[in-house]
Protein backbone atom coordinates (compact mmCIF):
# COMPACT_ATOMS: atom_id res chain seq x y z
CA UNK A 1 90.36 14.94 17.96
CA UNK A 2 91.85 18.18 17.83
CA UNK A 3 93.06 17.58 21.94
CA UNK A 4 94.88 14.23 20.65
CA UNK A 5 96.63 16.04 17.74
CA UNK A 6 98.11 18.37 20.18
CA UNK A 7 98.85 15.48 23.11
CA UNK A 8 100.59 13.84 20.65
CA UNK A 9 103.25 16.46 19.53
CA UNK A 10 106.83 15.61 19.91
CA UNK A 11 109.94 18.25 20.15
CA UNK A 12 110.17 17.70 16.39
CA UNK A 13 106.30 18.81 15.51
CA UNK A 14 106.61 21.52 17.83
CA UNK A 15 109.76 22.93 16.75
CA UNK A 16 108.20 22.88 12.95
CA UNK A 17 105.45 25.02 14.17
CA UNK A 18 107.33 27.89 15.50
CA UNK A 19 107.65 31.19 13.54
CA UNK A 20 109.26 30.90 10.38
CA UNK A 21 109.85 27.55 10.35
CA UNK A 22 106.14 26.34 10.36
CA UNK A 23 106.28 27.18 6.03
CA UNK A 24 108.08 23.87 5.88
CA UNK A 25 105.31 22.36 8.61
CA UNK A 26 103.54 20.18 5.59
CA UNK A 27 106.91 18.98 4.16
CA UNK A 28 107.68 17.94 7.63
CA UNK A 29 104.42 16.32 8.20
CA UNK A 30 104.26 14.45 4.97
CA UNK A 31 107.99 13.19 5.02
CA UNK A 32 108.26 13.38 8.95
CA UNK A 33 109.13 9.47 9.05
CA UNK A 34 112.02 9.96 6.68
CA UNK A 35 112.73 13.00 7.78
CA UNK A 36 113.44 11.74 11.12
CA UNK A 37 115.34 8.95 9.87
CA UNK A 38 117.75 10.86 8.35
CA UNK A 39 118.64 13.20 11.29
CA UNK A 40 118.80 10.31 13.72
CA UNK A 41 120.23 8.19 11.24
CA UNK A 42 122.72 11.04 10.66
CA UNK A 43 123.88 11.48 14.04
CA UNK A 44 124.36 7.38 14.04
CA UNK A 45 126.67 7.81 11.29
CA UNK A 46 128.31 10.44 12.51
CA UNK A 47 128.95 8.85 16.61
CA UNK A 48 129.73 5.73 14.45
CA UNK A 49 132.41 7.12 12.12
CA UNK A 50 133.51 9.28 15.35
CA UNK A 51 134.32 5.92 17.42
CA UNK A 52 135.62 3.58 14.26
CA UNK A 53 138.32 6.30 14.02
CA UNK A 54 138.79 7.09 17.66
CA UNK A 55 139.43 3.34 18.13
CA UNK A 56 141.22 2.67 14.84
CA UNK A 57 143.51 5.70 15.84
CA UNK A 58 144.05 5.99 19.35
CA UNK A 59 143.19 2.41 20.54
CA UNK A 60 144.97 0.93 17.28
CA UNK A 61 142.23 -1.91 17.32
CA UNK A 62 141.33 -4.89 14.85
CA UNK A 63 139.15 -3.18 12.18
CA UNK A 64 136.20 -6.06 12.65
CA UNK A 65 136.65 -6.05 16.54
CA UNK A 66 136.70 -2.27 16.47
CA UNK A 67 133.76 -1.93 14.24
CA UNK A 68 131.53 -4.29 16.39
CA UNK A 69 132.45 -2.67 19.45
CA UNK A 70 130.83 0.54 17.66
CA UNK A 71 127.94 -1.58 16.33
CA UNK A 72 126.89 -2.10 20.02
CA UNK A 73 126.89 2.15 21.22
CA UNK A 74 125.37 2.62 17.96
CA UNK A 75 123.08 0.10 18.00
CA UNK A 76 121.66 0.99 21.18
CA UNK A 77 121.68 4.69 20.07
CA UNK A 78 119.62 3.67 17.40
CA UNK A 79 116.84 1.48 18.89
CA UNK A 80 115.97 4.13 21.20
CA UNK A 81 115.27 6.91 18.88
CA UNK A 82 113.67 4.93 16.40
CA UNK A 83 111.22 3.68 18.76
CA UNK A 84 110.62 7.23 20.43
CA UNK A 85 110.61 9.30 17.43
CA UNK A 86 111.02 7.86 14.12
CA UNK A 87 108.49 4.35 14.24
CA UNK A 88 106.58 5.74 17.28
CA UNK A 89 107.25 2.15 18.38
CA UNK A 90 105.38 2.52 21.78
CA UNK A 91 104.15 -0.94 22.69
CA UNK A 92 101.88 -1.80 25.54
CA UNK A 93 103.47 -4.64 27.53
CA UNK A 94 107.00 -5.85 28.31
CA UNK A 95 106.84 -9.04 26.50
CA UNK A 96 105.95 -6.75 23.41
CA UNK A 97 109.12 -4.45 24.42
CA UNK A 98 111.10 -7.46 24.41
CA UNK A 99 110.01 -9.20 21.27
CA UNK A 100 110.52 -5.42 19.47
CA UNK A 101 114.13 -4.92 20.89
CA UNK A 102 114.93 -8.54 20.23
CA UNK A 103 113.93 -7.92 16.39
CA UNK A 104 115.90 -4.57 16.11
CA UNK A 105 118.92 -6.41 17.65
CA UNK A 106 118.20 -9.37 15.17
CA UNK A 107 117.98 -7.08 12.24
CA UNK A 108 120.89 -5.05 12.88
CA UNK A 109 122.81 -8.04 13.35
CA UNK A 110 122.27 -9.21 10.19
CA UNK A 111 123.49 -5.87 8.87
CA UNK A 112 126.71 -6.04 11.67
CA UNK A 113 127.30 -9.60 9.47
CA UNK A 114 127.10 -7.45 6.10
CA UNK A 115 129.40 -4.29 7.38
CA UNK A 116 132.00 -6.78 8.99
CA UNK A 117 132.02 -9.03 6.01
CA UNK A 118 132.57 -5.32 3.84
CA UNK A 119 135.18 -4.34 6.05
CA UNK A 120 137.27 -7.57 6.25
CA UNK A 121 137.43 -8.41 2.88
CA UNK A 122 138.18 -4.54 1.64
CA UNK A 123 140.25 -3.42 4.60
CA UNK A 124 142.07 -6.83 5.44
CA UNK A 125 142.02 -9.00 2.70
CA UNK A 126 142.18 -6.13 -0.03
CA UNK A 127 144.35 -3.34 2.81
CA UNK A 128 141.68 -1.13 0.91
CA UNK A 129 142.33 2.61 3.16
CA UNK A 130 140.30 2.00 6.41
CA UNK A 131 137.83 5.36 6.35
CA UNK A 132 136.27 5.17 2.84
CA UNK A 133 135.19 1.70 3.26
CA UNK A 134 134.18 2.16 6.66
CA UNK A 135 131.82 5.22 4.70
CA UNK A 136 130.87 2.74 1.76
CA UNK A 137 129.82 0.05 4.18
CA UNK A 138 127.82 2.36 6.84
CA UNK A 139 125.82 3.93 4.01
CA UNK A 140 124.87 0.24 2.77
CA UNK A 141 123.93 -0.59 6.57
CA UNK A 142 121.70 2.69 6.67
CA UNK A 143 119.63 1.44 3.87
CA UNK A 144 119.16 -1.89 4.84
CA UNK A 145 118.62 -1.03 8.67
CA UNK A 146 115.92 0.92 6.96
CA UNK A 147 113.84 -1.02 5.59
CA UNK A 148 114.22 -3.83 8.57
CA UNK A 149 112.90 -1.25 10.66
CA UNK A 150 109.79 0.12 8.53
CA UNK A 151 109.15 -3.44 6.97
CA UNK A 152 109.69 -5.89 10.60
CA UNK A 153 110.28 -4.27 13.95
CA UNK A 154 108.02 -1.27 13.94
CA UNK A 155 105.25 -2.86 11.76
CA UNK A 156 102.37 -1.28 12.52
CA UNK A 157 99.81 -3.68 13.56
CA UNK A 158 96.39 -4.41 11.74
CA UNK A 159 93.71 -3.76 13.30
């Protein structure tokens, strides 16, 4: 069992057991799902407030059309390190690949319907200042994106 334990370490678990840093190795292991989703989830926001203001600025695009062009690198950001290292969202077959990336995609459109609907009424209905409510509405998507993720995509199956 011991063998598997060690087969099974990521860059994360083995980074936590180095020197020094291995006194925060049971925090990491008991929170290591949230954990995770927070630095991923972090670097999301960040690549996703990085390209709402590189195309809001430089590219002068619609808010909405800018903001779903972002949804799409993000989106694909997102699905692929959730599934490696946040869900451990390995599947066996294609068709099970396929039904798990069509549910991710589902579920974050859903939430690309909630940030849009955010950022057209408070940025062009309201001309609330473009950045804050770009923040406001990512950190609402975050939570909800969440719990899609734990609760549907990466469900882990009953045995």
């Amino acid at each position: 069992m011991e063998l598997n334990e060690v087969q099974k370490k990521d860059i994360f678990d083995k980074i936590m057991s180095l020197p020094v840093l291995n006194i925060f190795e049971p925090f990491y292991k008991k929170y290591k799902e949230g954990l995770l989703y927070l630095f991923f989830g972090g670097l999301a926001f960040f690549l996703s407030i990085f390209l709402f203001w590189f195309m809001d600025s430089v590219m002068h695009l619609n808010e909405v059309v800018n903001n779903t062009i972002d949804w799409v690198i993000c989106v694909a950001f997102q699905f692929f390190t959730n599934r490696t290292w946040v869900f451990d969202g390995k599947v066996d077959t294609k068709k099970d690949f396929l039904k798990q990336a069509g549910s991710f995609t589902a579920g974050r459109l859903f939430t690309l319907v909630v940030e849009d609907l955010l950022i057209f009424i408070f940025i062009t209905l309201l001309g609330f200042a473009k950045m804050p409510v770009k923040l406001a509405a990512t950190f609402v998507v975050i939570v909800l994106n969440y719990f899609i993720s734990k609760l549907i995509v990466f469900r882990k199956k009953e045995d």
